[in-house]
C-alpha atoms as a PDB file:
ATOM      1  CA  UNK A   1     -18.176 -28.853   1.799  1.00  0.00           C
ATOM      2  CA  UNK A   2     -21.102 -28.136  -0.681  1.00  0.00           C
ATOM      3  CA  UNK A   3     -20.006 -30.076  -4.046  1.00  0.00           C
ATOM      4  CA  UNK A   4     -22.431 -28.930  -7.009  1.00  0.00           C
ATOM      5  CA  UNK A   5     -22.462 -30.155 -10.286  1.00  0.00           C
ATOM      6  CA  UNK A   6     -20.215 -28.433 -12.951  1.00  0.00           C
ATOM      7  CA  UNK A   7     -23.603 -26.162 -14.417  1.00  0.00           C
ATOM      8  CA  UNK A   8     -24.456 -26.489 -17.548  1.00  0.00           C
ATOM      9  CA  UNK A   9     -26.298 -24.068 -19.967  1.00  0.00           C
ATOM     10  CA  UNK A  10     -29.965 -24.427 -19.832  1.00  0.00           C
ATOM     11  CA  UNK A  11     -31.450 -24.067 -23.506  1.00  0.00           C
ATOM     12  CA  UNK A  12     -34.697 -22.689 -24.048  1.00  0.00           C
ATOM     13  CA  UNK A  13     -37.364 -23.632 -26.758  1.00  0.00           C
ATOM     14  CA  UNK A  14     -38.256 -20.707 -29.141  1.00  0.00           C
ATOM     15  CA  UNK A  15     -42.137 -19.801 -28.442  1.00  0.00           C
ATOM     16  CA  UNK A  16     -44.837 -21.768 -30.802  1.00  0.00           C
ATOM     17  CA  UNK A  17     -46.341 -19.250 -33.096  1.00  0.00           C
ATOM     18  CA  UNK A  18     -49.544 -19.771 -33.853  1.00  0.00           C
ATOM     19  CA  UNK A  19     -50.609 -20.885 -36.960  1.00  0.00           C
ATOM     20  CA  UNK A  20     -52.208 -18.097 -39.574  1.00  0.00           C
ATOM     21  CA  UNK A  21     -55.723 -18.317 -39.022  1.00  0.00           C
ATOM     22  CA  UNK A  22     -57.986 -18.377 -42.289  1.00  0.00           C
ATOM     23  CA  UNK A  23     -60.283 -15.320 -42.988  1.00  0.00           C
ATOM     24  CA  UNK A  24     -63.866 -15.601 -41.959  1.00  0.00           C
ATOM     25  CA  UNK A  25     -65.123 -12.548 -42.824  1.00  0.00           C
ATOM     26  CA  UNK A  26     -64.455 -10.000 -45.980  1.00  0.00           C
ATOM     27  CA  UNK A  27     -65.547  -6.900 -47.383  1.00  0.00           C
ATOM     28  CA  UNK A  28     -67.496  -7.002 -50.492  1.00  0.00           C
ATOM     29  CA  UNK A  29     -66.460  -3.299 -51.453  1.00  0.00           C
ATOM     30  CA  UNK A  30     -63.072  -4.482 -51.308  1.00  0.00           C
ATOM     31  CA  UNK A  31     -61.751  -8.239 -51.039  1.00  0.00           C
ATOM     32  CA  UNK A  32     -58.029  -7.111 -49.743  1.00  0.00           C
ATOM     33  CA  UNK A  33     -59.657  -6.546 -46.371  1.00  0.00           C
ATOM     34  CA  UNK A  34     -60.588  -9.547 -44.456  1.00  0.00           C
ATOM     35  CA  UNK A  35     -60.758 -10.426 -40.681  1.00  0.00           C
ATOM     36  CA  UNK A  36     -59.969 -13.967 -39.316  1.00  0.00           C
ATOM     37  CA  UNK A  37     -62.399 -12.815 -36.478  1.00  0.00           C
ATOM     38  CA  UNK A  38     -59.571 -12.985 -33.975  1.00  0.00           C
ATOM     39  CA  UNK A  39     -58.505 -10.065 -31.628  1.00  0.00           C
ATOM     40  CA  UNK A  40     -59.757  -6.658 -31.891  1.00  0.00           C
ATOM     41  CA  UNK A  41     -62.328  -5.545 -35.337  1.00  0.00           C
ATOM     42  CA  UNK A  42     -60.691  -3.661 -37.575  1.00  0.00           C
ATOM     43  CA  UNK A  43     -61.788  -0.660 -38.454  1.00  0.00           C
ATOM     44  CA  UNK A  44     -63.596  -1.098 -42.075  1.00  0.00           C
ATOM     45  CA  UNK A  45     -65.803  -3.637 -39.762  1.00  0.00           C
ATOM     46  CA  UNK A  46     -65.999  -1.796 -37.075  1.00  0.00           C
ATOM     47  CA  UNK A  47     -67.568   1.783 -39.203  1.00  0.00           C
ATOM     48  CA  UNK A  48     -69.762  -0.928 -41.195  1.00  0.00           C
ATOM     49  CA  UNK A  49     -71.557  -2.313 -38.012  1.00  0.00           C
ATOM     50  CA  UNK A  50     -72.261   1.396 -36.619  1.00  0.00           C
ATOM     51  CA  UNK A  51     -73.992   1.782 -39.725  1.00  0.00           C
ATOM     52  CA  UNK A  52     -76.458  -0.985 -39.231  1.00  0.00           C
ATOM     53  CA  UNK A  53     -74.850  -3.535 -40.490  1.00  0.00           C
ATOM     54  CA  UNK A  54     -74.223  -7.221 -39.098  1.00  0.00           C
ATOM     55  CA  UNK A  55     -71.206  -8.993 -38.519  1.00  0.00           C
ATOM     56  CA  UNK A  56     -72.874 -12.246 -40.201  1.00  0.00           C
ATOM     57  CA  UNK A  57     -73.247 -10.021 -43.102  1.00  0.00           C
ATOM     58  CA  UNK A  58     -69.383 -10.069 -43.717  1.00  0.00           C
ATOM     59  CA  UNK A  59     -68.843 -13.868 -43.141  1.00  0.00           C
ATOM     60  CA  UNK A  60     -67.524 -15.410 -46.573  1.00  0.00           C
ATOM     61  CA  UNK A  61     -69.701 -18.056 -47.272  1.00  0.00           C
ATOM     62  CA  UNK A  62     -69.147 -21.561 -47.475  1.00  0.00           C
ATOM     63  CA  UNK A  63     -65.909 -20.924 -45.209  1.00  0.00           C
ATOM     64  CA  UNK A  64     -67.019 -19.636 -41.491  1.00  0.00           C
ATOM     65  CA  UNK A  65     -69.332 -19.647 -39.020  1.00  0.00           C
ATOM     66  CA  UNK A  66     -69.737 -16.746 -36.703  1.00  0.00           C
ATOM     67  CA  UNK A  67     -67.096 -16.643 -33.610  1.00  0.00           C
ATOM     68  CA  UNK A  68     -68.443 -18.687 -30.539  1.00  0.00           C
ATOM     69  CA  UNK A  69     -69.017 -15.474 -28.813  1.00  0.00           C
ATOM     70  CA  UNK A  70     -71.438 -13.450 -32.239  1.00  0.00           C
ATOM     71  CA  UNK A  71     -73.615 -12.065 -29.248  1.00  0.00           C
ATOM     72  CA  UNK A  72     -71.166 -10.597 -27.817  1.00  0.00           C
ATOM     73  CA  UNK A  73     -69.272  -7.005 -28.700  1.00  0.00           C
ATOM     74  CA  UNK A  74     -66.769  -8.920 -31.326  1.00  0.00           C
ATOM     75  CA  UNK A  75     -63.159  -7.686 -31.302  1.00  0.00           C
ATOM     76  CA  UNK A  76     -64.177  -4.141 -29.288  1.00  0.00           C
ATOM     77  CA  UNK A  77     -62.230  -3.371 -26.584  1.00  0.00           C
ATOM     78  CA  UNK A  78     -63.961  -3.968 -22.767  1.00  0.00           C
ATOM     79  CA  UNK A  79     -63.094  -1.480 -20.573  1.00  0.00           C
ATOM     80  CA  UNK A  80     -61.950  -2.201 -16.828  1.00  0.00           C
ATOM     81  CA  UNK A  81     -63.049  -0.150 -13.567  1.00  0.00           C
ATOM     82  CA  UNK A  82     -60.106   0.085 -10.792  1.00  0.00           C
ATOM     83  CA  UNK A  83     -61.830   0.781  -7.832  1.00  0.00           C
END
């Protein structure tokens, strides 16, 4: 006879949100639009660095340093080939 043990609800943890992460870089033209230079560019960035511009020109000084990867394409999207 297979005797189990009266089963009891299993409760799960809620998943840790990350923590807001402070701005690094900001728009001089207008200071509502900041990017914490996590995930993908947003646009305003994105149309300022096809125009010549830097990313380092953005960052707000004092505060940041450039992401780990500032060689790199920052926040663009890389695309994938499926062969």
């Amino acid at each position: 006879m297979d005797a189990k043990a009266p089963s009891t609800p299993t409760r799960r943890s809620k998943p840790q949100s990350r923590a807001r992460a402070a701005p690094k870089y900001r728009d001089p033209g207008n200071r509502r639009h900041t990017w914490s230079g996590r995930g993908r560019m947003p646009r305003w960035l994105a149309d300022k660095v096809k125009r010549g511009h830097s990313v380092t020109d953005f960052l707000i000084p004092g505060l940041a340093r450039p992401t780990a990867k500032s060689s790199h394409r920052i926040g663009q999207r890389s695309v994938v080939k499926r062969t």
